[in-house]
Protein backbone atom coordinates (compact mmCIF):
# COMPACT_ATOMS: atom_id res chain seq x y z
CA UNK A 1 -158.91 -16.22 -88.77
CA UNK A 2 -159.13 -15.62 -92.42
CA UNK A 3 -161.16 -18.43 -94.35
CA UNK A 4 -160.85 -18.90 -97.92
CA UNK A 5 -164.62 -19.65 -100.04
CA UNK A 6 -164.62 -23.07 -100.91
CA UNK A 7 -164.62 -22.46 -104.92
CA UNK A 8 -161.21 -20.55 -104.58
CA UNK A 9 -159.46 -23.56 -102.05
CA UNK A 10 -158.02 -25.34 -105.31
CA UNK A 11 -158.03 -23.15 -108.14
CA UNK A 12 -155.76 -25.29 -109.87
CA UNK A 13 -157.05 -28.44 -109.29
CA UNK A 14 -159.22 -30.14 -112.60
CA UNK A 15 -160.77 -33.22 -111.89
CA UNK A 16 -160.77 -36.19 -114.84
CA UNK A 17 -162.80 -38.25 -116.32
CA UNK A 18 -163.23 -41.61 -114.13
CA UNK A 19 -165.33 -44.81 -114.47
CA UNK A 20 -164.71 -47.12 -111.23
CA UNK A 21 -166.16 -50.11 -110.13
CA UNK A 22 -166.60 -51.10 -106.74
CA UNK A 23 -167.80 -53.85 -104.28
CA UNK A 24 -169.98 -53.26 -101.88
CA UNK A 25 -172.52 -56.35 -99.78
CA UNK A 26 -176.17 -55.53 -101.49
CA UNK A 27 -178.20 -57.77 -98.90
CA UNK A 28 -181.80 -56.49 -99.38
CA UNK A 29 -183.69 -53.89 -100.83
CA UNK A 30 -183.13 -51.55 -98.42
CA UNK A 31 -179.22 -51.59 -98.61
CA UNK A 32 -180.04 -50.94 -102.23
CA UNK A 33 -182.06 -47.95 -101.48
CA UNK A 34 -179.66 -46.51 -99.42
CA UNK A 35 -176.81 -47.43 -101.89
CA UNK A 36 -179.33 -45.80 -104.31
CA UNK A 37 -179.85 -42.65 -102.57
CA UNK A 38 -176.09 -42.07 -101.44
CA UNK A 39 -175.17 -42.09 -105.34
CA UNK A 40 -178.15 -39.96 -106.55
CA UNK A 41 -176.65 -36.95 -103.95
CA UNK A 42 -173.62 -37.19 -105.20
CA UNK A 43 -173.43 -34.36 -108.07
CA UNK A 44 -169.98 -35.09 -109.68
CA UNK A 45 -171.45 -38.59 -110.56
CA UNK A 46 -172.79 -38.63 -113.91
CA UNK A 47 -173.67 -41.63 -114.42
CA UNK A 48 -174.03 -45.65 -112.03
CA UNK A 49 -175.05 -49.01 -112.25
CA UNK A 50 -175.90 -50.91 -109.83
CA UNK A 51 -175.07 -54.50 -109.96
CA UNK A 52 -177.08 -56.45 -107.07
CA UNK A 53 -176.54 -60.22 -107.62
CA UNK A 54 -172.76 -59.43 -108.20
CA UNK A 55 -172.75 -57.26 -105.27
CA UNK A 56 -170.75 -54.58 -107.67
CA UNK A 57 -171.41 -50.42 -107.63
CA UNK A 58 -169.89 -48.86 -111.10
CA UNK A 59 -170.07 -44.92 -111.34
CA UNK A 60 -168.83 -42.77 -114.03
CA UNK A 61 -167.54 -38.60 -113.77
CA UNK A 62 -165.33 -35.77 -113.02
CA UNK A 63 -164.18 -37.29 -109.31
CA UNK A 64 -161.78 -38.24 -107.34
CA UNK A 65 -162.05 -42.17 -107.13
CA UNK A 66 -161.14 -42.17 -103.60
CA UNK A 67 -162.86 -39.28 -102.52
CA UNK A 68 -165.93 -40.95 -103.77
CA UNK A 69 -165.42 -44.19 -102.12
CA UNK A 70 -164.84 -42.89 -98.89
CA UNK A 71 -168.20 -40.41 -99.17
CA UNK A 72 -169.93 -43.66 -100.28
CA UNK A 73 -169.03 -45.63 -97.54
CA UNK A 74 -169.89 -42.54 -94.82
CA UNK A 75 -173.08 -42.39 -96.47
CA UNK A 76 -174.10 -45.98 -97.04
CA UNK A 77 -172.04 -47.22 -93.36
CA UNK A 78 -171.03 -50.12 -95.75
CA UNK A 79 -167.72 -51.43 -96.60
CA UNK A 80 -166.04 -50.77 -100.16
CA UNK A 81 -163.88 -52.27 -101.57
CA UNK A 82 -162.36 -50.59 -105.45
CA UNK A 83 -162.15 -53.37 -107.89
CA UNK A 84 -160.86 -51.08 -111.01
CA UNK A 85 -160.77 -47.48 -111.59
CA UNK A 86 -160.84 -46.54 -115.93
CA UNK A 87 -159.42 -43.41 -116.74
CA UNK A 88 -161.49 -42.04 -120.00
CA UNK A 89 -159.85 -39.63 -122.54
CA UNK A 90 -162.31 -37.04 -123.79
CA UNK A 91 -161.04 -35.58 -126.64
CA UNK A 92 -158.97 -38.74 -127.97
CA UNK A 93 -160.75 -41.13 -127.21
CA UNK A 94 -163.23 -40.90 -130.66
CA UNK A 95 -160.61 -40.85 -132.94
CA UNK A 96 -158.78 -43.52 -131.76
CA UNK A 97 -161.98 -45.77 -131.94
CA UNK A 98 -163.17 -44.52 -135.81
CA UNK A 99 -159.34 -46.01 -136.28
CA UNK A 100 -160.03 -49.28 -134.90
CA UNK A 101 -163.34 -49.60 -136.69
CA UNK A 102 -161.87 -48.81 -140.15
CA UNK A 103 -159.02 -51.40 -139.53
CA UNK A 104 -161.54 -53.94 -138.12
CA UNK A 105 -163.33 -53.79 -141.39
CA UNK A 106 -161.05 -53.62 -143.38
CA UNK A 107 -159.50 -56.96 -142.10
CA UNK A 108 -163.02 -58.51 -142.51
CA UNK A 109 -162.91 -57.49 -146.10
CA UNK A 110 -160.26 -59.56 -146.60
CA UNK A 111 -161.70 -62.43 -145.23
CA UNK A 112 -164.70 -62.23 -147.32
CA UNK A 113 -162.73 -61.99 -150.21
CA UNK A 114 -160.69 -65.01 -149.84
């Protein structure tokens, strides 16, 4: 049986940019810990907040939302439940904003003026 390396299974496949939000029960410190620990293994993650009084996991990346959930909830043995998945542009994303901020004062100007 001929068994292709893992890097070459989906050469075509690019992951994007993701911030999701999740809910998950946070009952103690030690399902925090182990919530904790589940996300810190996870390499693709590059960033997550942890939310314990409003029982809410957000984690930002290159993934695959539901790939993530489902390793999350193997790992933790919790349930989880995707409140809202963000798709960020990169490259776009700045310029659009500097746009918004130039607009935003200008309007203000106005105000001031009057």
């Amino acid at each position: 049986m001929h068994r292709c390396p893992s890097n070459l299974a989906h050469p075509f496949m690019t992951e994007k940019f993701y911030c999701m939000t999740m809910r998950m029960n946070i009952d103690c410190g030690g399902c925090y810990r182990k919530i904790r620990r589940a996300l810190l293994r996870m390499h693709e993650l590059e960033s997550h907040l942890i939310e314990k009084k409003q029982n809410r996991v957000s984690v930002c990346g290159a993934f695959s939302p539901q790939d993530v959930a489902i390793k999350i909830r193997k790992m933790t043995n919790r349930r989880v439940e995707i409140l809202e998945i963000k798709e960020l542009e990169l490259s776009g994303g700045a310029e659009e904003n500097k746009d918004n901020q130039s607009s935003n004062t200008q309007q203000s100007n106005g105000a001031n003026n009057s």
